[in-house]
N, C-alpha and C. Protein backbone atom coordinates (compact mmCIF):
# COMPACT_ATOMS: atom_id res chain seq x y z
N UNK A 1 -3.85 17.42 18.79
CA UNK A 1 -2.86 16.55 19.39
C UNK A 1 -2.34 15.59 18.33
N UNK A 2 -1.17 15.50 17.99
CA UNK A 2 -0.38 14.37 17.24
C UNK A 2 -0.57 13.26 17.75
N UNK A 3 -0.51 12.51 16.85
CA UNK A 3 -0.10 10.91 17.80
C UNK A 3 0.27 10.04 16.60
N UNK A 4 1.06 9.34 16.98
CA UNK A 4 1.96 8.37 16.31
C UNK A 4 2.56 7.14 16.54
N UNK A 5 3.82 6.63 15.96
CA UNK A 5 4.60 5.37 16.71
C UNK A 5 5.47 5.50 16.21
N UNK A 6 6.30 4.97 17.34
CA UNK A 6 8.01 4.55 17.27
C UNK A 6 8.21 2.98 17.87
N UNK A 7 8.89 2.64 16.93
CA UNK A 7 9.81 1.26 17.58
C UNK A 7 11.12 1.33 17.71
N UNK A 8 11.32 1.36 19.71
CA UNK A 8 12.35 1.33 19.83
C UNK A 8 13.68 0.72 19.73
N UNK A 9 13.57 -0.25 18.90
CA UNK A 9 14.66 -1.05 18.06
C UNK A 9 14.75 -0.14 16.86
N UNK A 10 14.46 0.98 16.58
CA UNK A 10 14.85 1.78 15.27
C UNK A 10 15.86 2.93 15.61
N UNK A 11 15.76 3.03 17.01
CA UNK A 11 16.71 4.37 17.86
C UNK A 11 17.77 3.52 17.66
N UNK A 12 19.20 4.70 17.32
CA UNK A 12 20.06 4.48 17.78
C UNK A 12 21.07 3.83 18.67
N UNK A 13 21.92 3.51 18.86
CA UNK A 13 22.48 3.08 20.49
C UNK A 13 22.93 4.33 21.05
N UNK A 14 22.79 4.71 21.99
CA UNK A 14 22.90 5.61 23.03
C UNK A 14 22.09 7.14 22.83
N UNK A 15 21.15 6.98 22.03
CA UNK A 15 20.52 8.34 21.89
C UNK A 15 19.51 8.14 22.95
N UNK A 16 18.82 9.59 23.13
CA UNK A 16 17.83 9.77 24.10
C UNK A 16 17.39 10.52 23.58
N UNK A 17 15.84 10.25 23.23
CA UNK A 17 14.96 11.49 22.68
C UNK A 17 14.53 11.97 23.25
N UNK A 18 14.39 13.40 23.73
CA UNK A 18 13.67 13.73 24.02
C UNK A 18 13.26 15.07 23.66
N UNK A 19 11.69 15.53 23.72
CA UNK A 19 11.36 16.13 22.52
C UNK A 19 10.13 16.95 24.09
N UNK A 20 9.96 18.52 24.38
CA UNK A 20 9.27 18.86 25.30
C UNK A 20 7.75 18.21 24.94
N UNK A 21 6.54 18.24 26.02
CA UNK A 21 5.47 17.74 26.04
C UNK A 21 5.14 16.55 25.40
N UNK A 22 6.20 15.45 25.01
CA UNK A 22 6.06 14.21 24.04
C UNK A 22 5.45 13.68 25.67
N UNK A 23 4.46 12.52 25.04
CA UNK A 23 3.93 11.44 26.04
C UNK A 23 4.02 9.89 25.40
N UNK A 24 4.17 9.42 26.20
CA UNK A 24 4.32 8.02 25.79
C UNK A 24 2.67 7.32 26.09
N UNK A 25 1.97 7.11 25.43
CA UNK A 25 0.23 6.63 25.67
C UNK A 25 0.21 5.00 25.99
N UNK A 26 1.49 4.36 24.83
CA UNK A 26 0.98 2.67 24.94
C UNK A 26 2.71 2.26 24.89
N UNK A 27 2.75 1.42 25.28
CA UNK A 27 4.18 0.44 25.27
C UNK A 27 3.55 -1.38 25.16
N UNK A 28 3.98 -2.12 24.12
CA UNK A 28 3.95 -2.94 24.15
C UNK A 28 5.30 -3.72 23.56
N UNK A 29 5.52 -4.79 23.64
CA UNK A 29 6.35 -5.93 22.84
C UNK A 29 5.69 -6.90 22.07
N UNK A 30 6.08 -6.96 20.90
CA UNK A 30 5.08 -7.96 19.94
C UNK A 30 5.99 -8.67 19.29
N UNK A 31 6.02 -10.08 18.96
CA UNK A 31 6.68 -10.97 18.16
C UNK A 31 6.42 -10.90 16.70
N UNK A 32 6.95 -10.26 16.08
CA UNK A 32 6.89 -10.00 14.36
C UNK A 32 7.41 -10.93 13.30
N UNK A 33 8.04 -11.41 14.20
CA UNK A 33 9.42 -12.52 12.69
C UNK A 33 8.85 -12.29 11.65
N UNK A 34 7.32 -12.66 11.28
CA UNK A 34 7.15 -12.63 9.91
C UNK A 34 7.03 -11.89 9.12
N UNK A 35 6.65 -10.43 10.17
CA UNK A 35 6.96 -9.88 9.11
C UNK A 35 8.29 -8.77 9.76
N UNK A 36 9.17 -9.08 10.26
CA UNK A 36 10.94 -8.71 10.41
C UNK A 36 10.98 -8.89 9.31
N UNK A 37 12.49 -8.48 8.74
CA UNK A 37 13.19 -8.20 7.44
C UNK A 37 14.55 -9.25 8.12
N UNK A 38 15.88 -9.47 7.84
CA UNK A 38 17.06 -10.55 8.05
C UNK A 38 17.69 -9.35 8.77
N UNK A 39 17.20 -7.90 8.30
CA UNK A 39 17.99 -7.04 9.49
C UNK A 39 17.63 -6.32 10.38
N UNK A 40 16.09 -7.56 10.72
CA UNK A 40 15.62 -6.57 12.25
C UNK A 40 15.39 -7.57 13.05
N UNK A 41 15.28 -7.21 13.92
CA UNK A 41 14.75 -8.62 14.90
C UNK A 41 13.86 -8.94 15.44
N UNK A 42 13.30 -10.19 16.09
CA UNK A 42 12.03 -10.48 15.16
C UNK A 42 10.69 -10.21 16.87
N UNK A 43 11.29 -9.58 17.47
CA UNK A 43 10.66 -8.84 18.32
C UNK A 43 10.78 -7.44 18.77
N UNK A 44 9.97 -6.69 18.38
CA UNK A 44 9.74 -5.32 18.51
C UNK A 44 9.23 -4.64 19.89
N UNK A 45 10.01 -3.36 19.93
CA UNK A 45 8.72 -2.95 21.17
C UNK A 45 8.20 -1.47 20.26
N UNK A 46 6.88 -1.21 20.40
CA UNK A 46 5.96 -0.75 20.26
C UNK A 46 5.63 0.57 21.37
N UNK A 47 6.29 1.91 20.78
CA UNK A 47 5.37 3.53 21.42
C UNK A 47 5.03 4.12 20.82
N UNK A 48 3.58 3.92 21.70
CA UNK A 48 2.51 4.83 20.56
C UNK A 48 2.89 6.19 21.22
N UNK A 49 2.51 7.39 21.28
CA UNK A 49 2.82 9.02 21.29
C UNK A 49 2.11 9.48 20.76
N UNK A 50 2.00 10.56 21.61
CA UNK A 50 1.12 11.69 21.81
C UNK A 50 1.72 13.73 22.29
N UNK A 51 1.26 14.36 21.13
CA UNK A 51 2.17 15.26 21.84
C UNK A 51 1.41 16.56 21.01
N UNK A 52 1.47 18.03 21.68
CA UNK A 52 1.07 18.87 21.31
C UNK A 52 0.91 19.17 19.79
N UNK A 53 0.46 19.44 18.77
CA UNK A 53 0.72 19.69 17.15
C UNK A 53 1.76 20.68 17.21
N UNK A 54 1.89 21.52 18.07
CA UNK A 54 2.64 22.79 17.93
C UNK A 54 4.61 22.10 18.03
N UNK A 55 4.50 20.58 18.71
CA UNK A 55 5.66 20.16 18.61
C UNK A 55 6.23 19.34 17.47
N UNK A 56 5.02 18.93 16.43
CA UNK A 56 5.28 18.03 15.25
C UNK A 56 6.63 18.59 14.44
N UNK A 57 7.68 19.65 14.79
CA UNK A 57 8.77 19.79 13.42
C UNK A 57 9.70 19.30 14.68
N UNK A 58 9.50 19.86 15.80
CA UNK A 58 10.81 19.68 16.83
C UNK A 58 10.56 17.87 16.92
N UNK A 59 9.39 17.14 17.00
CA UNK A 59 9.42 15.55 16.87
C UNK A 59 10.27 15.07 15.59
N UNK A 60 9.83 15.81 14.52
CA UNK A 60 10.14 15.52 13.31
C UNK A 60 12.37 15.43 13.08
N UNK A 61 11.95 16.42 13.40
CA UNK A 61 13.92 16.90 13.48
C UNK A 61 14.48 15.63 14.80
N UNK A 62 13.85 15.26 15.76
CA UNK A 62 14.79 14.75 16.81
C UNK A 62 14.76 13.22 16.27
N UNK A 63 13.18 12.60 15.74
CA UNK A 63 13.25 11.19 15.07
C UNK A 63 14.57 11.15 14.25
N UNK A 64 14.26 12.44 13.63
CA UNK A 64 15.56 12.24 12.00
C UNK A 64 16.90 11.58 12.64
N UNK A 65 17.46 12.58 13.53
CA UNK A 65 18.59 12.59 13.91
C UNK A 65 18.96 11.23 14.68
N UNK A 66 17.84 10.85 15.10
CA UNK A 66 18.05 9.58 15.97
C UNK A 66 17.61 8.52 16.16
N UNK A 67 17.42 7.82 14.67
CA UNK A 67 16.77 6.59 13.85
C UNK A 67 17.86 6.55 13.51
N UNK A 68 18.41 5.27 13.22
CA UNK A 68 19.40 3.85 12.67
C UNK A 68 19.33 4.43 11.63
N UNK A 69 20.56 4.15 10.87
CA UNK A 69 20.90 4.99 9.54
C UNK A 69 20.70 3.75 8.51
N UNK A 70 21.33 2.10 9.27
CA UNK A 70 21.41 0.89 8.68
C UNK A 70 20.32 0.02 8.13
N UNK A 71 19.22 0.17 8.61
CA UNK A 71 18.18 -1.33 8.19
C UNK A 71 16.71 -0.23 7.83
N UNK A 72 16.99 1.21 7.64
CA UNK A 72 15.49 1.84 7.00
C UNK A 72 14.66 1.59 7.73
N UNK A 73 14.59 1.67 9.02
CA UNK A 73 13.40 2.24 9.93
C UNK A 73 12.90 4.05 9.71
N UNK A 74 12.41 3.38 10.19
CA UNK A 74 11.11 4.64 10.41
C UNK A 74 9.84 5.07 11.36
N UNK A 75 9.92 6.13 11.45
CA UNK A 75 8.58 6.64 12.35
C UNK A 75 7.83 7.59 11.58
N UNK A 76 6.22 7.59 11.97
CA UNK A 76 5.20 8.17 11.57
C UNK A 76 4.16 8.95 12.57
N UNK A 77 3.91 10.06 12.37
CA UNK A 77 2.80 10.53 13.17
C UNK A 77 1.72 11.32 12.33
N UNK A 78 0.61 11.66 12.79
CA UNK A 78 -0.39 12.12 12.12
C UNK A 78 -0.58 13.51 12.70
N UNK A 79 -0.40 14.44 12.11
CA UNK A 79 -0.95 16.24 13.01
C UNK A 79 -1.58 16.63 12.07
N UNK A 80 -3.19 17.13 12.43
CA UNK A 80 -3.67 17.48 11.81
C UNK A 80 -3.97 16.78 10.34
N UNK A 81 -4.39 17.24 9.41
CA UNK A 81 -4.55 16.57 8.24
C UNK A 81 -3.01 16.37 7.61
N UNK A 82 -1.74 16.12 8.09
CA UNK A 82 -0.64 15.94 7.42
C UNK A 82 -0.05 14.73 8.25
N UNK A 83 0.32 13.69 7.34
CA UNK A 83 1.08 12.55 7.76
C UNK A 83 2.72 13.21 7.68
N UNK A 84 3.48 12.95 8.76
CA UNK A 84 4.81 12.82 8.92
C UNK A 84 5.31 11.56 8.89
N UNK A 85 6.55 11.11 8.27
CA UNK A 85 6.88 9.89 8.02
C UNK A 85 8.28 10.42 7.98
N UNK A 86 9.55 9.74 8.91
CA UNK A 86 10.58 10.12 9.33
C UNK A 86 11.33 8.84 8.82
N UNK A 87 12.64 9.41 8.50
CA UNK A 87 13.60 7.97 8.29
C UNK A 87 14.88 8.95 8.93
N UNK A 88 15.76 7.76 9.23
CA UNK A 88 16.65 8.64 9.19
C UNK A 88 17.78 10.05 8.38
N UNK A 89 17.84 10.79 8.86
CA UNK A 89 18.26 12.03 8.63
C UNK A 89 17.27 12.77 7.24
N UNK A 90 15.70 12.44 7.39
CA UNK A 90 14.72 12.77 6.43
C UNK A 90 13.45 12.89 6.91
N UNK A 91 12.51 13.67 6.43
CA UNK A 91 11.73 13.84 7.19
C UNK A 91 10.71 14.13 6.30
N UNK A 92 9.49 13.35 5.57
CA UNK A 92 8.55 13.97 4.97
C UNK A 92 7.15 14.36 5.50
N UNK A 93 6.58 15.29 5.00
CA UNK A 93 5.22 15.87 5.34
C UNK A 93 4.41 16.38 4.73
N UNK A 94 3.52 15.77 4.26
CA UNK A 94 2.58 15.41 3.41
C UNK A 94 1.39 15.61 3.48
N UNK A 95 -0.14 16.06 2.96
CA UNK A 95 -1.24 15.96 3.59
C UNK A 95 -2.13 14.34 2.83
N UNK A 96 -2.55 14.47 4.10
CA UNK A 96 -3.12 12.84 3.56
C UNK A 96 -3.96 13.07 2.41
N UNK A 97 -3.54 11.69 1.69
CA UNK A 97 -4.21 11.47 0.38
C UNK A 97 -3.55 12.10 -0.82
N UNK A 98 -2.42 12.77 -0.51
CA UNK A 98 -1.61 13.41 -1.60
C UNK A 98 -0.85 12.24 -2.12
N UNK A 99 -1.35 11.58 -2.72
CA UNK A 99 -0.23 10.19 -3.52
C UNK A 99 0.95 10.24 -4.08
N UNK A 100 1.13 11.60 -4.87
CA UNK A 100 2.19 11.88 -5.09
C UNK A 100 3.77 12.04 -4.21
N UNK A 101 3.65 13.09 -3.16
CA UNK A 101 4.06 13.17 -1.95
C UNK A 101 4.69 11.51 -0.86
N UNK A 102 3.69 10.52 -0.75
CA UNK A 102 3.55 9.47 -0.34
C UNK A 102 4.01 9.05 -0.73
N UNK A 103 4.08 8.87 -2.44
CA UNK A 103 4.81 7.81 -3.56
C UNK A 103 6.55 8.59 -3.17
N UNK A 104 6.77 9.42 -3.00
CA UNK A 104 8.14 10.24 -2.73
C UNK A 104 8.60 9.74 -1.82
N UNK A 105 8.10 9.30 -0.26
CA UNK A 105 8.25 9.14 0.87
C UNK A 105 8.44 7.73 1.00
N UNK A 106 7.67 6.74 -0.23
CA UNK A 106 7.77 5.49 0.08
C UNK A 106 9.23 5.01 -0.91
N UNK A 107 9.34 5.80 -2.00
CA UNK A 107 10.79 5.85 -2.71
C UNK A 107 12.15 6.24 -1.64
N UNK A 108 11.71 6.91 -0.80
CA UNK A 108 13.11 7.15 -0.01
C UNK A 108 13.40 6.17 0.66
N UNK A 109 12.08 5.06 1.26
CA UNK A 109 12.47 4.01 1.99
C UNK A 109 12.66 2.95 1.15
N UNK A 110 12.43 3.05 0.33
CA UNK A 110 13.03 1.44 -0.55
C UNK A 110 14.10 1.66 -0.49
N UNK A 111 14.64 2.80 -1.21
CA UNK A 111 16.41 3.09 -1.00
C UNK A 111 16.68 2.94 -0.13
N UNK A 112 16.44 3.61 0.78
CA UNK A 112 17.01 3.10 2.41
C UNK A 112 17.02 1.82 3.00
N UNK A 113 16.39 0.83 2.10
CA UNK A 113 16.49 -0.76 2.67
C UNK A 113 14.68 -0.54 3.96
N UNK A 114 14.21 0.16 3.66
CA UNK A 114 12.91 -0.58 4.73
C UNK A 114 11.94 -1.49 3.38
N UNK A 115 11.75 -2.85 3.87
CA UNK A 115 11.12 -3.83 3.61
C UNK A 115 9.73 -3.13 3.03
N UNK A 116 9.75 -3.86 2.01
CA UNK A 116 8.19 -3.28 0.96
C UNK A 116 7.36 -3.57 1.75
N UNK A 117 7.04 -4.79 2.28
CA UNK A 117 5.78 -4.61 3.34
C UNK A 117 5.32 -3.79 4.27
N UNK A 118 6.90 -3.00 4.89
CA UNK A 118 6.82 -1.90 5.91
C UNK A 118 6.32 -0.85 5.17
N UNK A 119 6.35 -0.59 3.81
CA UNK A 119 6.09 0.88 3.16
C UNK A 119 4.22 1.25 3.54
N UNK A 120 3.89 0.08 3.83
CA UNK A 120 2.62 0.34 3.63
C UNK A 120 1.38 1.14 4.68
N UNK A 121 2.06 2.31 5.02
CA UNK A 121 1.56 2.96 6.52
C UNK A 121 0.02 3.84 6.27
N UNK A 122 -0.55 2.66 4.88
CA UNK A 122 -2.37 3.26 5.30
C UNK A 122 -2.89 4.71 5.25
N UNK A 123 -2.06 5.88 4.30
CA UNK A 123 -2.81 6.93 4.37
C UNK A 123 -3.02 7.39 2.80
């Protein structure tokens, strides 16, 4: 089983994901300001997800397409021993602990404007 997170302040305006057997496990709202960037805002909501491994490319492809192109968000899930890490219209997949790979994934988001503190997704 995959499982991951999305913050839905990183979707689009008017997209709808939806991706077969995706589950939504946790929903919260958390006050971040400090660590927001000047182009996010400084309360987030928080879905964690859960979803078959056999769906991790069709998750992978629908995040791409429908993450904010503007402020370098991103989503991440874990299947199996490979971290996925999505930005918009990009999609890397990696097996954990490959630094190289990671160091690739965290270069696409600096370009893309996601905040150095955000790069830091622990695998």
């Amino acid at each position: 089983m995959l499982t991951g997170r999305l913050l839905a302040e990183s979707l689009r305006i008017g997209i709808d994901l939806t991706v077969p057997d995706l589950r939504v496990v946790r929903l919260g709202r958390h006050d971040v300001a400090a660590g927001a960037s000047d182009t996010q805002p400084p309360v987030w909501t928080f879905l964690d997800f859960e979803a078959p491994d056999e769906r991790a490319d069709d998750l992978a492809r629908a995040l791409a397409a429908a993450l904010d192109t503007r402020t370098g968000w991103y989503a991440d899930f874990c299947v199996g021993d490979d971290h996925v890490v999505v930005f918009a219209n990009r999609v890397f997949r990696y097996r954990i602990g490959d630094r190289r790979a990671r160091d690739e994934a965290v270069a696409w988001g600096r370009a893309a404007g996601t905040p150095e503190h955000q790069l830091d997704w622990g695998d």
